[in-house]
N, C-alpha and C. Protein backbone atom coordinates (compact mmCIF):
# COMPACT_ATOMS: atom_id res chain seq x y z
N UNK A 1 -107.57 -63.92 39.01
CA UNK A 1 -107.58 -62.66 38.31
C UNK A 1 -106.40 -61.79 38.72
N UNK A 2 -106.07 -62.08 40.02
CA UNK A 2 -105.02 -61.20 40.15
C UNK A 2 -103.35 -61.55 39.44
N UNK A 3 -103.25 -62.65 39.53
CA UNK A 3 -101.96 -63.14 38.53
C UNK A 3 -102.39 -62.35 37.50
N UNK A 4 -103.01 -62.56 36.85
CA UNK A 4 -103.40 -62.50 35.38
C UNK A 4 -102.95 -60.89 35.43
N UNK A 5 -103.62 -60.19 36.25
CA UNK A 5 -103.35 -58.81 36.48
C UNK A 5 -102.28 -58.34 36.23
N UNK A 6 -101.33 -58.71 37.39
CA UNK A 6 -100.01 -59.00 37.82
C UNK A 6 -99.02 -59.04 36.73
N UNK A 7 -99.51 -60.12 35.50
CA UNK A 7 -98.68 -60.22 34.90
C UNK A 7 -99.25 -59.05 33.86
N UNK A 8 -100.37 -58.43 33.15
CA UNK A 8 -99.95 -57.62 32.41
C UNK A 8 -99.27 -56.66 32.72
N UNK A 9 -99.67 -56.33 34.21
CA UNK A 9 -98.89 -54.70 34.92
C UNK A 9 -97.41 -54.75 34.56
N UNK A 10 -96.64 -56.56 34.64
CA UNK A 10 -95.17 -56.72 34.30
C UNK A 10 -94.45 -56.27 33.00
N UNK A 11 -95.49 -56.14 32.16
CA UNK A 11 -95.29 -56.35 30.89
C UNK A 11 -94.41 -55.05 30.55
N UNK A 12 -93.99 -54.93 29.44
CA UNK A 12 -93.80 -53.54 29.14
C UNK A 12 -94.60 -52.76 28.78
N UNK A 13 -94.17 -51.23 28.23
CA UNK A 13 -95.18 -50.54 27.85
C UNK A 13 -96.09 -50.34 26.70
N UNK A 14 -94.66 -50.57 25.62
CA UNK A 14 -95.32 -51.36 24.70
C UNK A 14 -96.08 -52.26 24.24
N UNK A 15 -95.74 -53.69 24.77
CA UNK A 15 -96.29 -54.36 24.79
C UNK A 15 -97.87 -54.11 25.27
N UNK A 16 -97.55 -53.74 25.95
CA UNK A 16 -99.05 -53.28 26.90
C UNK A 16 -100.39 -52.44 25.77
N UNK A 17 -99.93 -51.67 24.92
CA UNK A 17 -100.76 -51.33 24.02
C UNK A 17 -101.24 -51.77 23.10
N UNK A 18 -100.54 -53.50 22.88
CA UNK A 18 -100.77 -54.32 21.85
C UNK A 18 -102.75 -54.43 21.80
N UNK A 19 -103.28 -54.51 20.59
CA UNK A 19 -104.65 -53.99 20.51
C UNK A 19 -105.30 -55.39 21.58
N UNK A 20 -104.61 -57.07 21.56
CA UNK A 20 -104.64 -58.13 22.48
C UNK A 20 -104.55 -57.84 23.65
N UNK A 21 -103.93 -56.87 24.24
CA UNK A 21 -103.67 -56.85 25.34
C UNK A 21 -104.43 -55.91 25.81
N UNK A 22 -104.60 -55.12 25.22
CA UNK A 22 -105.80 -54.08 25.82
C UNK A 22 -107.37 -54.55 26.07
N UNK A 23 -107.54 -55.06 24.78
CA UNK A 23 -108.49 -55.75 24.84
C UNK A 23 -109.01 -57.23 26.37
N UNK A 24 -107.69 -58.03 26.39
CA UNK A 24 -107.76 -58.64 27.75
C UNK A 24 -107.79 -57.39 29.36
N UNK A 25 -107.16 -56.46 28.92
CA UNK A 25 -107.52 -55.77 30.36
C UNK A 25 -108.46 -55.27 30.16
N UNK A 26 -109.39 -54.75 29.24
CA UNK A 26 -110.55 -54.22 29.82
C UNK A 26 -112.24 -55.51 29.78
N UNK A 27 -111.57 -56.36 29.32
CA UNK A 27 -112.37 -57.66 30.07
C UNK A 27 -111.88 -58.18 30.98
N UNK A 28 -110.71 -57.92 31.61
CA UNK A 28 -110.59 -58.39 33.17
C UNK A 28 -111.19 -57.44 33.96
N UNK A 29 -110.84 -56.26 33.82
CA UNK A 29 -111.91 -55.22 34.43
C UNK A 29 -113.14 -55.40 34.63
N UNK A 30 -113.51 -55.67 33.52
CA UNK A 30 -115.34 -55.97 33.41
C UNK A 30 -115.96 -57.33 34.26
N UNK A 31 -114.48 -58.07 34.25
CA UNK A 31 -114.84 -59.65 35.00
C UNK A 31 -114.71 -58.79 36.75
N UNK A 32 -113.75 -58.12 37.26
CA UNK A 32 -113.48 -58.03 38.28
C UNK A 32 -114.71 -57.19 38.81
N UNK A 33 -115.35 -56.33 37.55
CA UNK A 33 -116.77 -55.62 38.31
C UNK A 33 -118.19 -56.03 38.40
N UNK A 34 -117.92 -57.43 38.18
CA UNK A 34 -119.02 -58.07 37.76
C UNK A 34 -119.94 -57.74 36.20
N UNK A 35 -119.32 -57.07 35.57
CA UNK A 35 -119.73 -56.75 34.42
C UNK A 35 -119.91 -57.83 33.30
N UNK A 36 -118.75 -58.61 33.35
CA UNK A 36 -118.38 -59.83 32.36
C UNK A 36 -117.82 -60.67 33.15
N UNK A 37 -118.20 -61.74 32.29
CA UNK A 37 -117.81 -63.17 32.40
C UNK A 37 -116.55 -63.47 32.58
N UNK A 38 -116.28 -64.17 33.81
CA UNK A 38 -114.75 -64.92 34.35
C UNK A 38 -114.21 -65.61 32.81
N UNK A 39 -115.06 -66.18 32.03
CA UNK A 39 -114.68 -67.30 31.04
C UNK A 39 -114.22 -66.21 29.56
N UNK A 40 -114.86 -65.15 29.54
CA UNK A 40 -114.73 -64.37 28.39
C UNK A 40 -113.34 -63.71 29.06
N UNK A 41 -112.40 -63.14 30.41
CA UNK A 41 -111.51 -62.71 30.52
C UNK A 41 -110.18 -64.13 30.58
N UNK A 42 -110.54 -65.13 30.46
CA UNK A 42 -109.90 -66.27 30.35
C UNK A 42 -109.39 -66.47 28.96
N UNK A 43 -110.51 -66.21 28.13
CA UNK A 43 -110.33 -66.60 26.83
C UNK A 43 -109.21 -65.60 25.91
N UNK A 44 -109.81 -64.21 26.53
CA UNK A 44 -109.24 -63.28 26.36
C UNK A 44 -107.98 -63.29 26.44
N UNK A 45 -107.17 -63.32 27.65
CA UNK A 45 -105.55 -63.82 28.02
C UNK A 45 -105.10 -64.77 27.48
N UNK A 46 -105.70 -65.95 26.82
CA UNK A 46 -105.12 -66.93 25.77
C UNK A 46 -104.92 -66.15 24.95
N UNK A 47 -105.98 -65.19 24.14
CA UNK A 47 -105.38 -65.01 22.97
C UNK A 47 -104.43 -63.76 22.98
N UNK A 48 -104.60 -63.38 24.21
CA UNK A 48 -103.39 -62.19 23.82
C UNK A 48 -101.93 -62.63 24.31
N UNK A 49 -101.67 -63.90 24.83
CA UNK A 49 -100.84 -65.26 25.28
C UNK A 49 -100.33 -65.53 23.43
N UNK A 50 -101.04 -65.84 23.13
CA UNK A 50 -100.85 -66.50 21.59
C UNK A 50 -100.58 -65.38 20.63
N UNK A 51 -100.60 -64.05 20.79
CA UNK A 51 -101.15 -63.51 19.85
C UNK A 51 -99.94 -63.42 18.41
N UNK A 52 -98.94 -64.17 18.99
CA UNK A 52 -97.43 -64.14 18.38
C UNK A 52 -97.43 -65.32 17.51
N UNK A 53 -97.77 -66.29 18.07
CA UNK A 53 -98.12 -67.73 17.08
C UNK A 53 -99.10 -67.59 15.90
N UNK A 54 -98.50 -68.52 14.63
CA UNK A 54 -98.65 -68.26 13.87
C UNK A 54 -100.22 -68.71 13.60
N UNK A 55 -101.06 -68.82 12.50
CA UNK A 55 -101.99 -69.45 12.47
C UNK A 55 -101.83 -69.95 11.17
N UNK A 56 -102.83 -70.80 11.71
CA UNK A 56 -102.27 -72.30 10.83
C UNK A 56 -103.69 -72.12 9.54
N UNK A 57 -102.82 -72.51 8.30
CA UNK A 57 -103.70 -72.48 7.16
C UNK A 57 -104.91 -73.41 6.85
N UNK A 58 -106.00 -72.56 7.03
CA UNK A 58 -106.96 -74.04 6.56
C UNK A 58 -106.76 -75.30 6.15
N UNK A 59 -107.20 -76.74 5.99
CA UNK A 59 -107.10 -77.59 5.14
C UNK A 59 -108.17 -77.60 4.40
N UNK A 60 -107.31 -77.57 3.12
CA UNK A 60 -108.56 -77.31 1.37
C UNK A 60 -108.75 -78.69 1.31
N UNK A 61 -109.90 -78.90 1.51
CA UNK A 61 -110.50 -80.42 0.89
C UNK A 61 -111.08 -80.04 -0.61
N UNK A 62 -111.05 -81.63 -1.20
CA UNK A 62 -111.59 -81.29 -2.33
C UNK A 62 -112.95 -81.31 -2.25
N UNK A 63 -113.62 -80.63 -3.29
CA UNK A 63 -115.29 -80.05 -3.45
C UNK A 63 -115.93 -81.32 -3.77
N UNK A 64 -116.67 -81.68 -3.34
CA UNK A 64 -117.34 -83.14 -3.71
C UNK A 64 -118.26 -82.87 -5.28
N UNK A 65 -117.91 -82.91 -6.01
CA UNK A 65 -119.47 -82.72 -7.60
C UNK A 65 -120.21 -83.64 -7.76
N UNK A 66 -121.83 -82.80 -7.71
CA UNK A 66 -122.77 -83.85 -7.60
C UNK A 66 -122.99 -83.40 -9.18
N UNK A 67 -123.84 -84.03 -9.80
CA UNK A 67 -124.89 -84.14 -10.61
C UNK A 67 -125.99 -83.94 -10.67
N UNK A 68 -126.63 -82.83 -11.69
CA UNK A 68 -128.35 -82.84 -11.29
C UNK A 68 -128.64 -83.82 -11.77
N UNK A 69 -129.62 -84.71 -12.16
CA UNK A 69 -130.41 -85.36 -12.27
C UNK A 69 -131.82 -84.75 -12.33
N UNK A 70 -132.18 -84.63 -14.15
CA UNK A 70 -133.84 -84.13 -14.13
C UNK A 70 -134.61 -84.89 -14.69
């Protein structure tokens, strides 16, 4: 937790207000007070890690058509 710390404190200031990044520090907070889960401030720093990568478009399968049958 403390890297993790560490590195947002590095960050800039900007950066730092990104709505990802706020969001990961105040679930590291919550992890460091026993409030929340080690795994939810983990998850958290991935995505504010990623939050620049793009996301990738569903794959459209085709709709299978059934038939009623009465």
């Amino acid at each position: 937790m403390r890297e993790a710390a560490d590195y947002i404190v590095s960050l800039p200031k900007a950066e730092q207000k990104h709505r990802a990044w706020q969001t990961a520090i105040e679930i590291l907070i919550g992890a460091a007070e026993g409030r929340d889960f080690m795994l939810h401030a983990w998850i958290a720093m991935k995505q504010a890690l990623g939050k620049d990568t793009p996301t990738r478009e569903p794959l459209k399968k085709r709709v299978k058509s059934y038939r009623i049958i009465r």
